[in-house]
N, C-alpha and C. Protein backbone atom coordinates (compact mmCIF):
# COMPACT_ATOMS: atom_id res chain seq x y z
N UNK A 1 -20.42 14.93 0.97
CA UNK A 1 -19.04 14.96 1.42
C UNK A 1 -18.11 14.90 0.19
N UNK A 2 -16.96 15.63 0.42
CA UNK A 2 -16.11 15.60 -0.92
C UNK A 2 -14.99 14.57 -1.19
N UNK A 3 -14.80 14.28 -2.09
CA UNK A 3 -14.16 12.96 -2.17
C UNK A 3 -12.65 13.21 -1.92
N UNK A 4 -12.14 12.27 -1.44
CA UNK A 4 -10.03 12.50 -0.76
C UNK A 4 -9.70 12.36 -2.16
N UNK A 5 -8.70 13.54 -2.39
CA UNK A 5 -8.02 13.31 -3.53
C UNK A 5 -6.16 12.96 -3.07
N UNK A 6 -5.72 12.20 -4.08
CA UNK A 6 -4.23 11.70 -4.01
C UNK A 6 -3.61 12.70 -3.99
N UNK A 7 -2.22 12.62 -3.64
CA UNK A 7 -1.46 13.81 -3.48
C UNK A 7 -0.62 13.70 -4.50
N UNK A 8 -0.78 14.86 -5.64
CA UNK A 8 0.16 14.46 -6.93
C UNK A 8 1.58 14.17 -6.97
N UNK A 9 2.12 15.35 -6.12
CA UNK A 9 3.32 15.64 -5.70
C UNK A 9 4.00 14.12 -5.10
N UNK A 10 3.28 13.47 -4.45
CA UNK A 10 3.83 11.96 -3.63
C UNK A 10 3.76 11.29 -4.76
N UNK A 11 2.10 11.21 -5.44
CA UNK A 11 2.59 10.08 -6.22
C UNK A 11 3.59 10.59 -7.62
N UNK A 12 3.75 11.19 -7.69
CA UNK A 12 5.28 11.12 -9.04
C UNK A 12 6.24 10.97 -7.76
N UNK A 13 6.85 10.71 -7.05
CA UNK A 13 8.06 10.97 -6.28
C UNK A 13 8.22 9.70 -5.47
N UNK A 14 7.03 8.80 -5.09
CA UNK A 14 6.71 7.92 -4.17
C UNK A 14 5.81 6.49 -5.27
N UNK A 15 6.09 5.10 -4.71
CA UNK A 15 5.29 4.14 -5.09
C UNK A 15 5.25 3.19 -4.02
N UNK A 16 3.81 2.78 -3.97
CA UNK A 16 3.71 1.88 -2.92
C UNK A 16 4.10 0.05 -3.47
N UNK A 17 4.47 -0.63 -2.67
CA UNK A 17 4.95 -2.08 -3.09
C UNK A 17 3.88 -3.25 -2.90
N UNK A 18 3.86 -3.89 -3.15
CA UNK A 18 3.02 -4.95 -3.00
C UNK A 18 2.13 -5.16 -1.36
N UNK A 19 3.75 -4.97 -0.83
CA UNK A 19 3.09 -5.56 0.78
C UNK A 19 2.95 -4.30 1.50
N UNK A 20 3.10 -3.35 0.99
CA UNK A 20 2.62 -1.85 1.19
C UNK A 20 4.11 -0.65 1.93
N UNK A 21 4.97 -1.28 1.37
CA UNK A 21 6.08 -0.39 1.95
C UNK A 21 6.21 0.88 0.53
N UNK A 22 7.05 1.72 1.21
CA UNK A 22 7.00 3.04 0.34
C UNK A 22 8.31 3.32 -0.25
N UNK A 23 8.54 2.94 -1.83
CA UNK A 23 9.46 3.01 -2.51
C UNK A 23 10.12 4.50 -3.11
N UNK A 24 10.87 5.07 -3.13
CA UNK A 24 11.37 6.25 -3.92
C UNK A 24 12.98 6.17 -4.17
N UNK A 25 12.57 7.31 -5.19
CA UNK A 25 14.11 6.95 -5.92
C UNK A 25 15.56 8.22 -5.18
N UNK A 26 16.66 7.60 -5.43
CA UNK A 26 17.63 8.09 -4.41
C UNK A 26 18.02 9.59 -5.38
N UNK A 27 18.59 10.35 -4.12
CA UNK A 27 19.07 11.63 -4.29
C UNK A 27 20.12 11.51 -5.06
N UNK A 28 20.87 12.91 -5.18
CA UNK A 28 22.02 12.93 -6.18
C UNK A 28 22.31 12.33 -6.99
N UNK A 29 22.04 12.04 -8.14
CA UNK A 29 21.80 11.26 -9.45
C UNK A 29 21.40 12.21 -10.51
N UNK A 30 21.41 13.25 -10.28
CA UNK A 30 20.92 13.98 -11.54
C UNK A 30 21.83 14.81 -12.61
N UNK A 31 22.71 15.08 -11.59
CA UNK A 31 23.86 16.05 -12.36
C UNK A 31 25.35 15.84 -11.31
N UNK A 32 26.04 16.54 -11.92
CA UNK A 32 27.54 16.35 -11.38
C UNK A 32 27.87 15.21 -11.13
N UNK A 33 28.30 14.37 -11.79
CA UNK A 33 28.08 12.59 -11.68
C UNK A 33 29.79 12.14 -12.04
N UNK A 34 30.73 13.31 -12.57
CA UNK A 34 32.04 13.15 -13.08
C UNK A 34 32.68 12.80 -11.74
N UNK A 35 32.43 14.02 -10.62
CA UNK A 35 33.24 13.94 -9.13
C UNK A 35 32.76 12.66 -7.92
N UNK A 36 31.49 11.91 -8.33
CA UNK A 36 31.75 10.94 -7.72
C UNK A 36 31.90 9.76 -8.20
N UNK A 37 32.23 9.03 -6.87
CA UNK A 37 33.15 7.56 -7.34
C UNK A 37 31.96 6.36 -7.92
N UNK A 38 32.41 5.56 -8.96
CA UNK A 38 31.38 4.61 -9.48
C UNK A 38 30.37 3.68 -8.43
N UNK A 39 31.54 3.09 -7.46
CA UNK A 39 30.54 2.60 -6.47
C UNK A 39 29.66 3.82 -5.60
N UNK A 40 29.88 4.64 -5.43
CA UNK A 40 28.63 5.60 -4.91
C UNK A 40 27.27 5.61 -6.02
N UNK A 41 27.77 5.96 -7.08
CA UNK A 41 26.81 5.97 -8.01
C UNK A 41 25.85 4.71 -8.44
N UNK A 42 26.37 3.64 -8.00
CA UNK A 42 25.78 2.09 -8.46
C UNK A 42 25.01 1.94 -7.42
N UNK A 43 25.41 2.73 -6.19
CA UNK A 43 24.78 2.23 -5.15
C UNK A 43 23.50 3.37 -5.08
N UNK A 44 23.32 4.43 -5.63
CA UNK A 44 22.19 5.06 -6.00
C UNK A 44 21.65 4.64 -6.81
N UNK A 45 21.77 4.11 -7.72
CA UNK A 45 20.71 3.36 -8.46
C UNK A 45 19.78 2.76 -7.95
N UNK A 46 19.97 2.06 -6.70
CA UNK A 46 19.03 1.24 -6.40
C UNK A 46 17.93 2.01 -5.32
N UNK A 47 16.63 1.30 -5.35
CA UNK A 47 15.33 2.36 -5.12
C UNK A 47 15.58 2.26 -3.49
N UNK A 48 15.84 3.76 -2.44
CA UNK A 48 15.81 3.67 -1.39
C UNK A 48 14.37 3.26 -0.52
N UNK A 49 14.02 3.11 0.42
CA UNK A 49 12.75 2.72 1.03
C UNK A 49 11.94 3.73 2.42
N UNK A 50 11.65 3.84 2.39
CA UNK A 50 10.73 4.92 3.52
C UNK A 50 10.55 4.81 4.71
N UNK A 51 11.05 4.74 5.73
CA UNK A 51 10.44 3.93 7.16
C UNK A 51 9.91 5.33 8.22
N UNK A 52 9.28 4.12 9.09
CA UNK A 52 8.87 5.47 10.27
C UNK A 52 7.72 5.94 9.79
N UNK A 53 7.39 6.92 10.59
CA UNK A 53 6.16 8.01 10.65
C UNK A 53 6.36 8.42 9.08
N UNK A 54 7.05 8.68 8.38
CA UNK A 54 7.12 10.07 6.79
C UNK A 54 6.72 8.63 6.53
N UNK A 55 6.70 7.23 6.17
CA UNK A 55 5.97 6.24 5.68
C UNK A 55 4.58 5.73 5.65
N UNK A 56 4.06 6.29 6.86
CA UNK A 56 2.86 6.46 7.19
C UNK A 56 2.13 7.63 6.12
N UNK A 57 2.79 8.64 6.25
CA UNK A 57 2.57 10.10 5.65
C UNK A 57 2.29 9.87 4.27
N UNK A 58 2.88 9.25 3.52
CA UNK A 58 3.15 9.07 2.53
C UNK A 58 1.94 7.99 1.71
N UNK A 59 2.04 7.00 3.02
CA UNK A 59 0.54 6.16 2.34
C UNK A 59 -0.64 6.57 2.60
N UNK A 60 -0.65 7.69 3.33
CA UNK A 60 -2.14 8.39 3.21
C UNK A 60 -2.00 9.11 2.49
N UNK A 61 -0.85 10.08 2.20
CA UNK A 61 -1.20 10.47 0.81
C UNK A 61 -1.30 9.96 -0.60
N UNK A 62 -1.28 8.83 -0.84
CA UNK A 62 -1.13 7.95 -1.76
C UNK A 62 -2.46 6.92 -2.00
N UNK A 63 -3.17 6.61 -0.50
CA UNK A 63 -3.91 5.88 -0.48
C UNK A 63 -5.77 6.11 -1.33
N UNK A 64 -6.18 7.63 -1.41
CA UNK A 64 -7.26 7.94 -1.94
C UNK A 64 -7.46 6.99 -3.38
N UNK A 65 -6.25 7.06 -4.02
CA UNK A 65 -6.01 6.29 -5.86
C UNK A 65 -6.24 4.91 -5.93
N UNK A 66 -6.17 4.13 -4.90
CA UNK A 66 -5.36 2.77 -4.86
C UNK A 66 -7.03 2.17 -4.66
């Protein structure tokens, strides 16, 4: 039988947490950063979290490595 491989694509984009919730980092942050306001931007900084079914998704694709 062939062995489950990780899904590369999740793991650069996705990290799992201690107690197993699914961490990733927030949208719009990369460019055009002049037109929005500082508190929008401070508040992207911080790492959004995954819930639901795409959280599930995500730790099986993640889970083969771990």
């Amino acid at each position: 039988m062939p062995k489950q491989k990780t899904h590369k694509g999740m793991k650069k984009r996705y990290k799992l947490t201690a107690s197993g919730k699914v961490k990733h980092r927030k949208a719009f942050r990369g460019h055009l950063l002049s037109g929005k306001s500082g508190n929008r931007k401070r508040h992207l900084r911080q790492d959004g979290m995954v819930s639901g079914t795409l959280a599930k998704v995500v730790q099986n694709g993640l889970r083969p490595s771990m």
